[in-house]
N, C-alpha and C. Protein backbone atom coordinates (compact mmCIF):
# COMPACT_ATOMS: atom_id res chain seq x y z
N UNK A 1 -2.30 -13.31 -23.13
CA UNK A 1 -2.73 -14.29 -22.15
C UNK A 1 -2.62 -15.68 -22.78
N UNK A 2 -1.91 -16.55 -22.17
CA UNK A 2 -1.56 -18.04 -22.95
C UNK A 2 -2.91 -18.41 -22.15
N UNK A 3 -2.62 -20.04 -23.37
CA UNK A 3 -3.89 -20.97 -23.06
C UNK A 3 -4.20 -21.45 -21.87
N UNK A 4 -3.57 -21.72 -20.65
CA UNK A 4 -3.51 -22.07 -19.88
C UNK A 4 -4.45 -21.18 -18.71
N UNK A 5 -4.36 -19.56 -19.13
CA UNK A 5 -5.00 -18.40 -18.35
C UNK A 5 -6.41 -18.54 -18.29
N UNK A 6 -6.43 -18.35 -20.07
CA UNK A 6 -7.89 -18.55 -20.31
C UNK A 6 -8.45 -19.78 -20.31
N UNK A 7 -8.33 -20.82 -19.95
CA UNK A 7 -8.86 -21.84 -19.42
C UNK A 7 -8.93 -22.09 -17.86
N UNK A 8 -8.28 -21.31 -17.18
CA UNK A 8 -8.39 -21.35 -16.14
C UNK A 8 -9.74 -20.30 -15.36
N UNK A 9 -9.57 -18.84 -16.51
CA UNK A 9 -10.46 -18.10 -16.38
C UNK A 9 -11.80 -18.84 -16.65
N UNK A 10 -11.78 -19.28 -16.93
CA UNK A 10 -13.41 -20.01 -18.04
C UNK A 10 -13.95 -20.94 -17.06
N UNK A 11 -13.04 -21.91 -16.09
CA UNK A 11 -13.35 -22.91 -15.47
C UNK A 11 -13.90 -21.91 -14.17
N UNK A 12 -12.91 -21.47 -13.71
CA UNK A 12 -13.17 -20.08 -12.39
C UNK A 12 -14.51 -19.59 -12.54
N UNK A 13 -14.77 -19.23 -13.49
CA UNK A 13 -16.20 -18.68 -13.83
C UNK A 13 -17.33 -19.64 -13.63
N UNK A 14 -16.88 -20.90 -14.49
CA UNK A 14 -18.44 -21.42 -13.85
C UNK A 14 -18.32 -22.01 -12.50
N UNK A 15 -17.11 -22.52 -12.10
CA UNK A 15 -17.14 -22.70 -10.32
C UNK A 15 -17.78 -21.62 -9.67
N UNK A 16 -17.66 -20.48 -9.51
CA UNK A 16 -17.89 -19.25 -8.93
C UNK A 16 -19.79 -19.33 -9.35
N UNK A 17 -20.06 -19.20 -10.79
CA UNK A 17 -21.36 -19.08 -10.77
C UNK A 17 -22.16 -20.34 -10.02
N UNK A 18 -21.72 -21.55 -10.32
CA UNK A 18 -22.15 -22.46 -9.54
C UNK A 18 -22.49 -22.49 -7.84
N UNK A 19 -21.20 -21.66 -7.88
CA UNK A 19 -21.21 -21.10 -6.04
C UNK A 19 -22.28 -20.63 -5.65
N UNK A 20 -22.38 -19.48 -6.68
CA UNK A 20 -23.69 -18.12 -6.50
C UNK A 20 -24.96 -18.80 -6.68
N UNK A 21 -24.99 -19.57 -7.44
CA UNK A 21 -26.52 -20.37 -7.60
C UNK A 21 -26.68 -21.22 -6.22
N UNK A 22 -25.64 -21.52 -5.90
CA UNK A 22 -26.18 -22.46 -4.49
C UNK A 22 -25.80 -22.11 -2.93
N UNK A 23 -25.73 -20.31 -3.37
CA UNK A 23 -25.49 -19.86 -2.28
C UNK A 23 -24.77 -19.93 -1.35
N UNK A 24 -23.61 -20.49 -1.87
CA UNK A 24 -21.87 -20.65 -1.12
C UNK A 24 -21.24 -19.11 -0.94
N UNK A 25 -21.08 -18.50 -2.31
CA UNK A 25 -20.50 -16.98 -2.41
C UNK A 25 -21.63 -16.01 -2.83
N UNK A 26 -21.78 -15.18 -2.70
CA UNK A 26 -22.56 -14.42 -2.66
C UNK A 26 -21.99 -13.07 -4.00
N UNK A 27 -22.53 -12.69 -4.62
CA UNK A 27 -22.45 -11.44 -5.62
C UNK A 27 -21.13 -10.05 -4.63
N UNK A 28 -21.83 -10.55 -3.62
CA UNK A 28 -21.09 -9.57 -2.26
C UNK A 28 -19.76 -9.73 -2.13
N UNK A 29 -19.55 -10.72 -1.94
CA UNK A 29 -18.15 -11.62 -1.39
C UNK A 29 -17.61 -12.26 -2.79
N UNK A 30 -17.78 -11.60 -3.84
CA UNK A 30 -17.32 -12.51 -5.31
C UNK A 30 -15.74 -12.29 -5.11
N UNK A 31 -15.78 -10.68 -5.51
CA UNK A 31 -14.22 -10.36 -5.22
C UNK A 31 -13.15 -10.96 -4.36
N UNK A 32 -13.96 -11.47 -3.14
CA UNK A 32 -12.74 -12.55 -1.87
C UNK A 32 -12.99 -13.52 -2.42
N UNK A 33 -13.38 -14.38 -3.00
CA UNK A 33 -13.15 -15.36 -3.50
C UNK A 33 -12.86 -15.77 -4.60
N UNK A 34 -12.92 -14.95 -6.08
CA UNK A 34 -12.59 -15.46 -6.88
C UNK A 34 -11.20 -15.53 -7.48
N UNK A 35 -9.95 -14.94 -6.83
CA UNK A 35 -8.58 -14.95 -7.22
C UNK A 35 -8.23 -16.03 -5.98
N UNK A 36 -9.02 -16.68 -4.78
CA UNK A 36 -8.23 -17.75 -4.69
C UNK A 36 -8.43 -18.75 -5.30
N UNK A 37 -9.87 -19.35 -5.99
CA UNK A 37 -9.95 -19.93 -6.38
C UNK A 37 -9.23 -20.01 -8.43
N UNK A 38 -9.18 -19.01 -8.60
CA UNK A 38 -8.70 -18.81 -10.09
C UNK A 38 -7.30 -19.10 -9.63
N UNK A 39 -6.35 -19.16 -8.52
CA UNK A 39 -4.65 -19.61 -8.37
C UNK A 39 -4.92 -21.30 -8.47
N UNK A 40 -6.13 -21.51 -7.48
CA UNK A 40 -6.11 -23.22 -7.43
C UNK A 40 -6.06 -23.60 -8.21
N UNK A 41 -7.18 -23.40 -9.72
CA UNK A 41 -7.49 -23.68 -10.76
C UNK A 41 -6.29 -23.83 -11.64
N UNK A 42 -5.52 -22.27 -11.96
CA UNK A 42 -4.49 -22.65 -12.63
C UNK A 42 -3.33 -23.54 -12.04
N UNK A 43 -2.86 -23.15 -11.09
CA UNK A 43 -2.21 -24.10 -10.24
C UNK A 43 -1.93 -25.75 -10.78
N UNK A 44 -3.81 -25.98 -11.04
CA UNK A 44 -3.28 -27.46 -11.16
C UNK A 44 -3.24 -27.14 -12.69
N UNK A 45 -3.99 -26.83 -13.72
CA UNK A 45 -3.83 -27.05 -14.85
C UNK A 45 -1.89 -26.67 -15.22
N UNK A 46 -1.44 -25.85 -14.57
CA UNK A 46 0.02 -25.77 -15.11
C UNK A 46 0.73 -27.34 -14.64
N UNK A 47 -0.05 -27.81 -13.63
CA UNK A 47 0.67 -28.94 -12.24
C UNK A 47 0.35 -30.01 -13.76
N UNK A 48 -0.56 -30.01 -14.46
CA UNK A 48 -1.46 -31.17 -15.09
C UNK A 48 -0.67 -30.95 -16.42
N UNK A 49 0.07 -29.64 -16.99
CA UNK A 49 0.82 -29.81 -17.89
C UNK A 49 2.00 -30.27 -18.11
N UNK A 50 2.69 -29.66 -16.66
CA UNK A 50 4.17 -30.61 -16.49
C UNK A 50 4.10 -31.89 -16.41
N UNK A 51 2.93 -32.41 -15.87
CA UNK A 51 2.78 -34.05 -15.89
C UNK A 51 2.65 -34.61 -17.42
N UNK A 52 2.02 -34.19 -18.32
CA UNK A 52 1.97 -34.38 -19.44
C UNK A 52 2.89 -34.13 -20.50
N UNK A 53 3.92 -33.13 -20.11
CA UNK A 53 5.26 -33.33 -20.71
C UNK A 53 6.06 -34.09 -20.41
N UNK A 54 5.86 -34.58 -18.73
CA UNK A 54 6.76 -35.21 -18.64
C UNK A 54 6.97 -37.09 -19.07
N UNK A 55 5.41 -36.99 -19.37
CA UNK A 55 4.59 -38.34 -20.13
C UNK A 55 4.96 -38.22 -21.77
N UNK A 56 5.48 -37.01 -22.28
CA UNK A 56 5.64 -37.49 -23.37
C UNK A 56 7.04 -37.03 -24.02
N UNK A 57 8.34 -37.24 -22.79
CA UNK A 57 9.51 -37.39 -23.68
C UNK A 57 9.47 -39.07 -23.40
């Protein structure tokens, strides 16, 4: 799993728990929600790496 996964995993996690604490997603409904939000997440961090390569040729 490259760096990019597990940072995406890590961020997903506390969005999601944050959810559950304020009663957005529920323990119930974790499973429907947490692989769309873990695509968004990585999504941009890959979106946020190409920008940063492309900042440093």
């Amino acid at each position: 799993m490259g760096k990019e996964h597990k940072e995406a995993l890590q961020v997903t996690k506390e969005i999601v728990v944050k959810f559950i604490e304020t009663q957005r997603i529920s323990p119930v409904n974790f499973a429907e929600h947490f692989p769309a939000i873990y695509k968004i997440v990585l999504d941009t961090l890959e979106a946020e790496g190409t920008r940063d390569e492309a900042h440093d040729d």
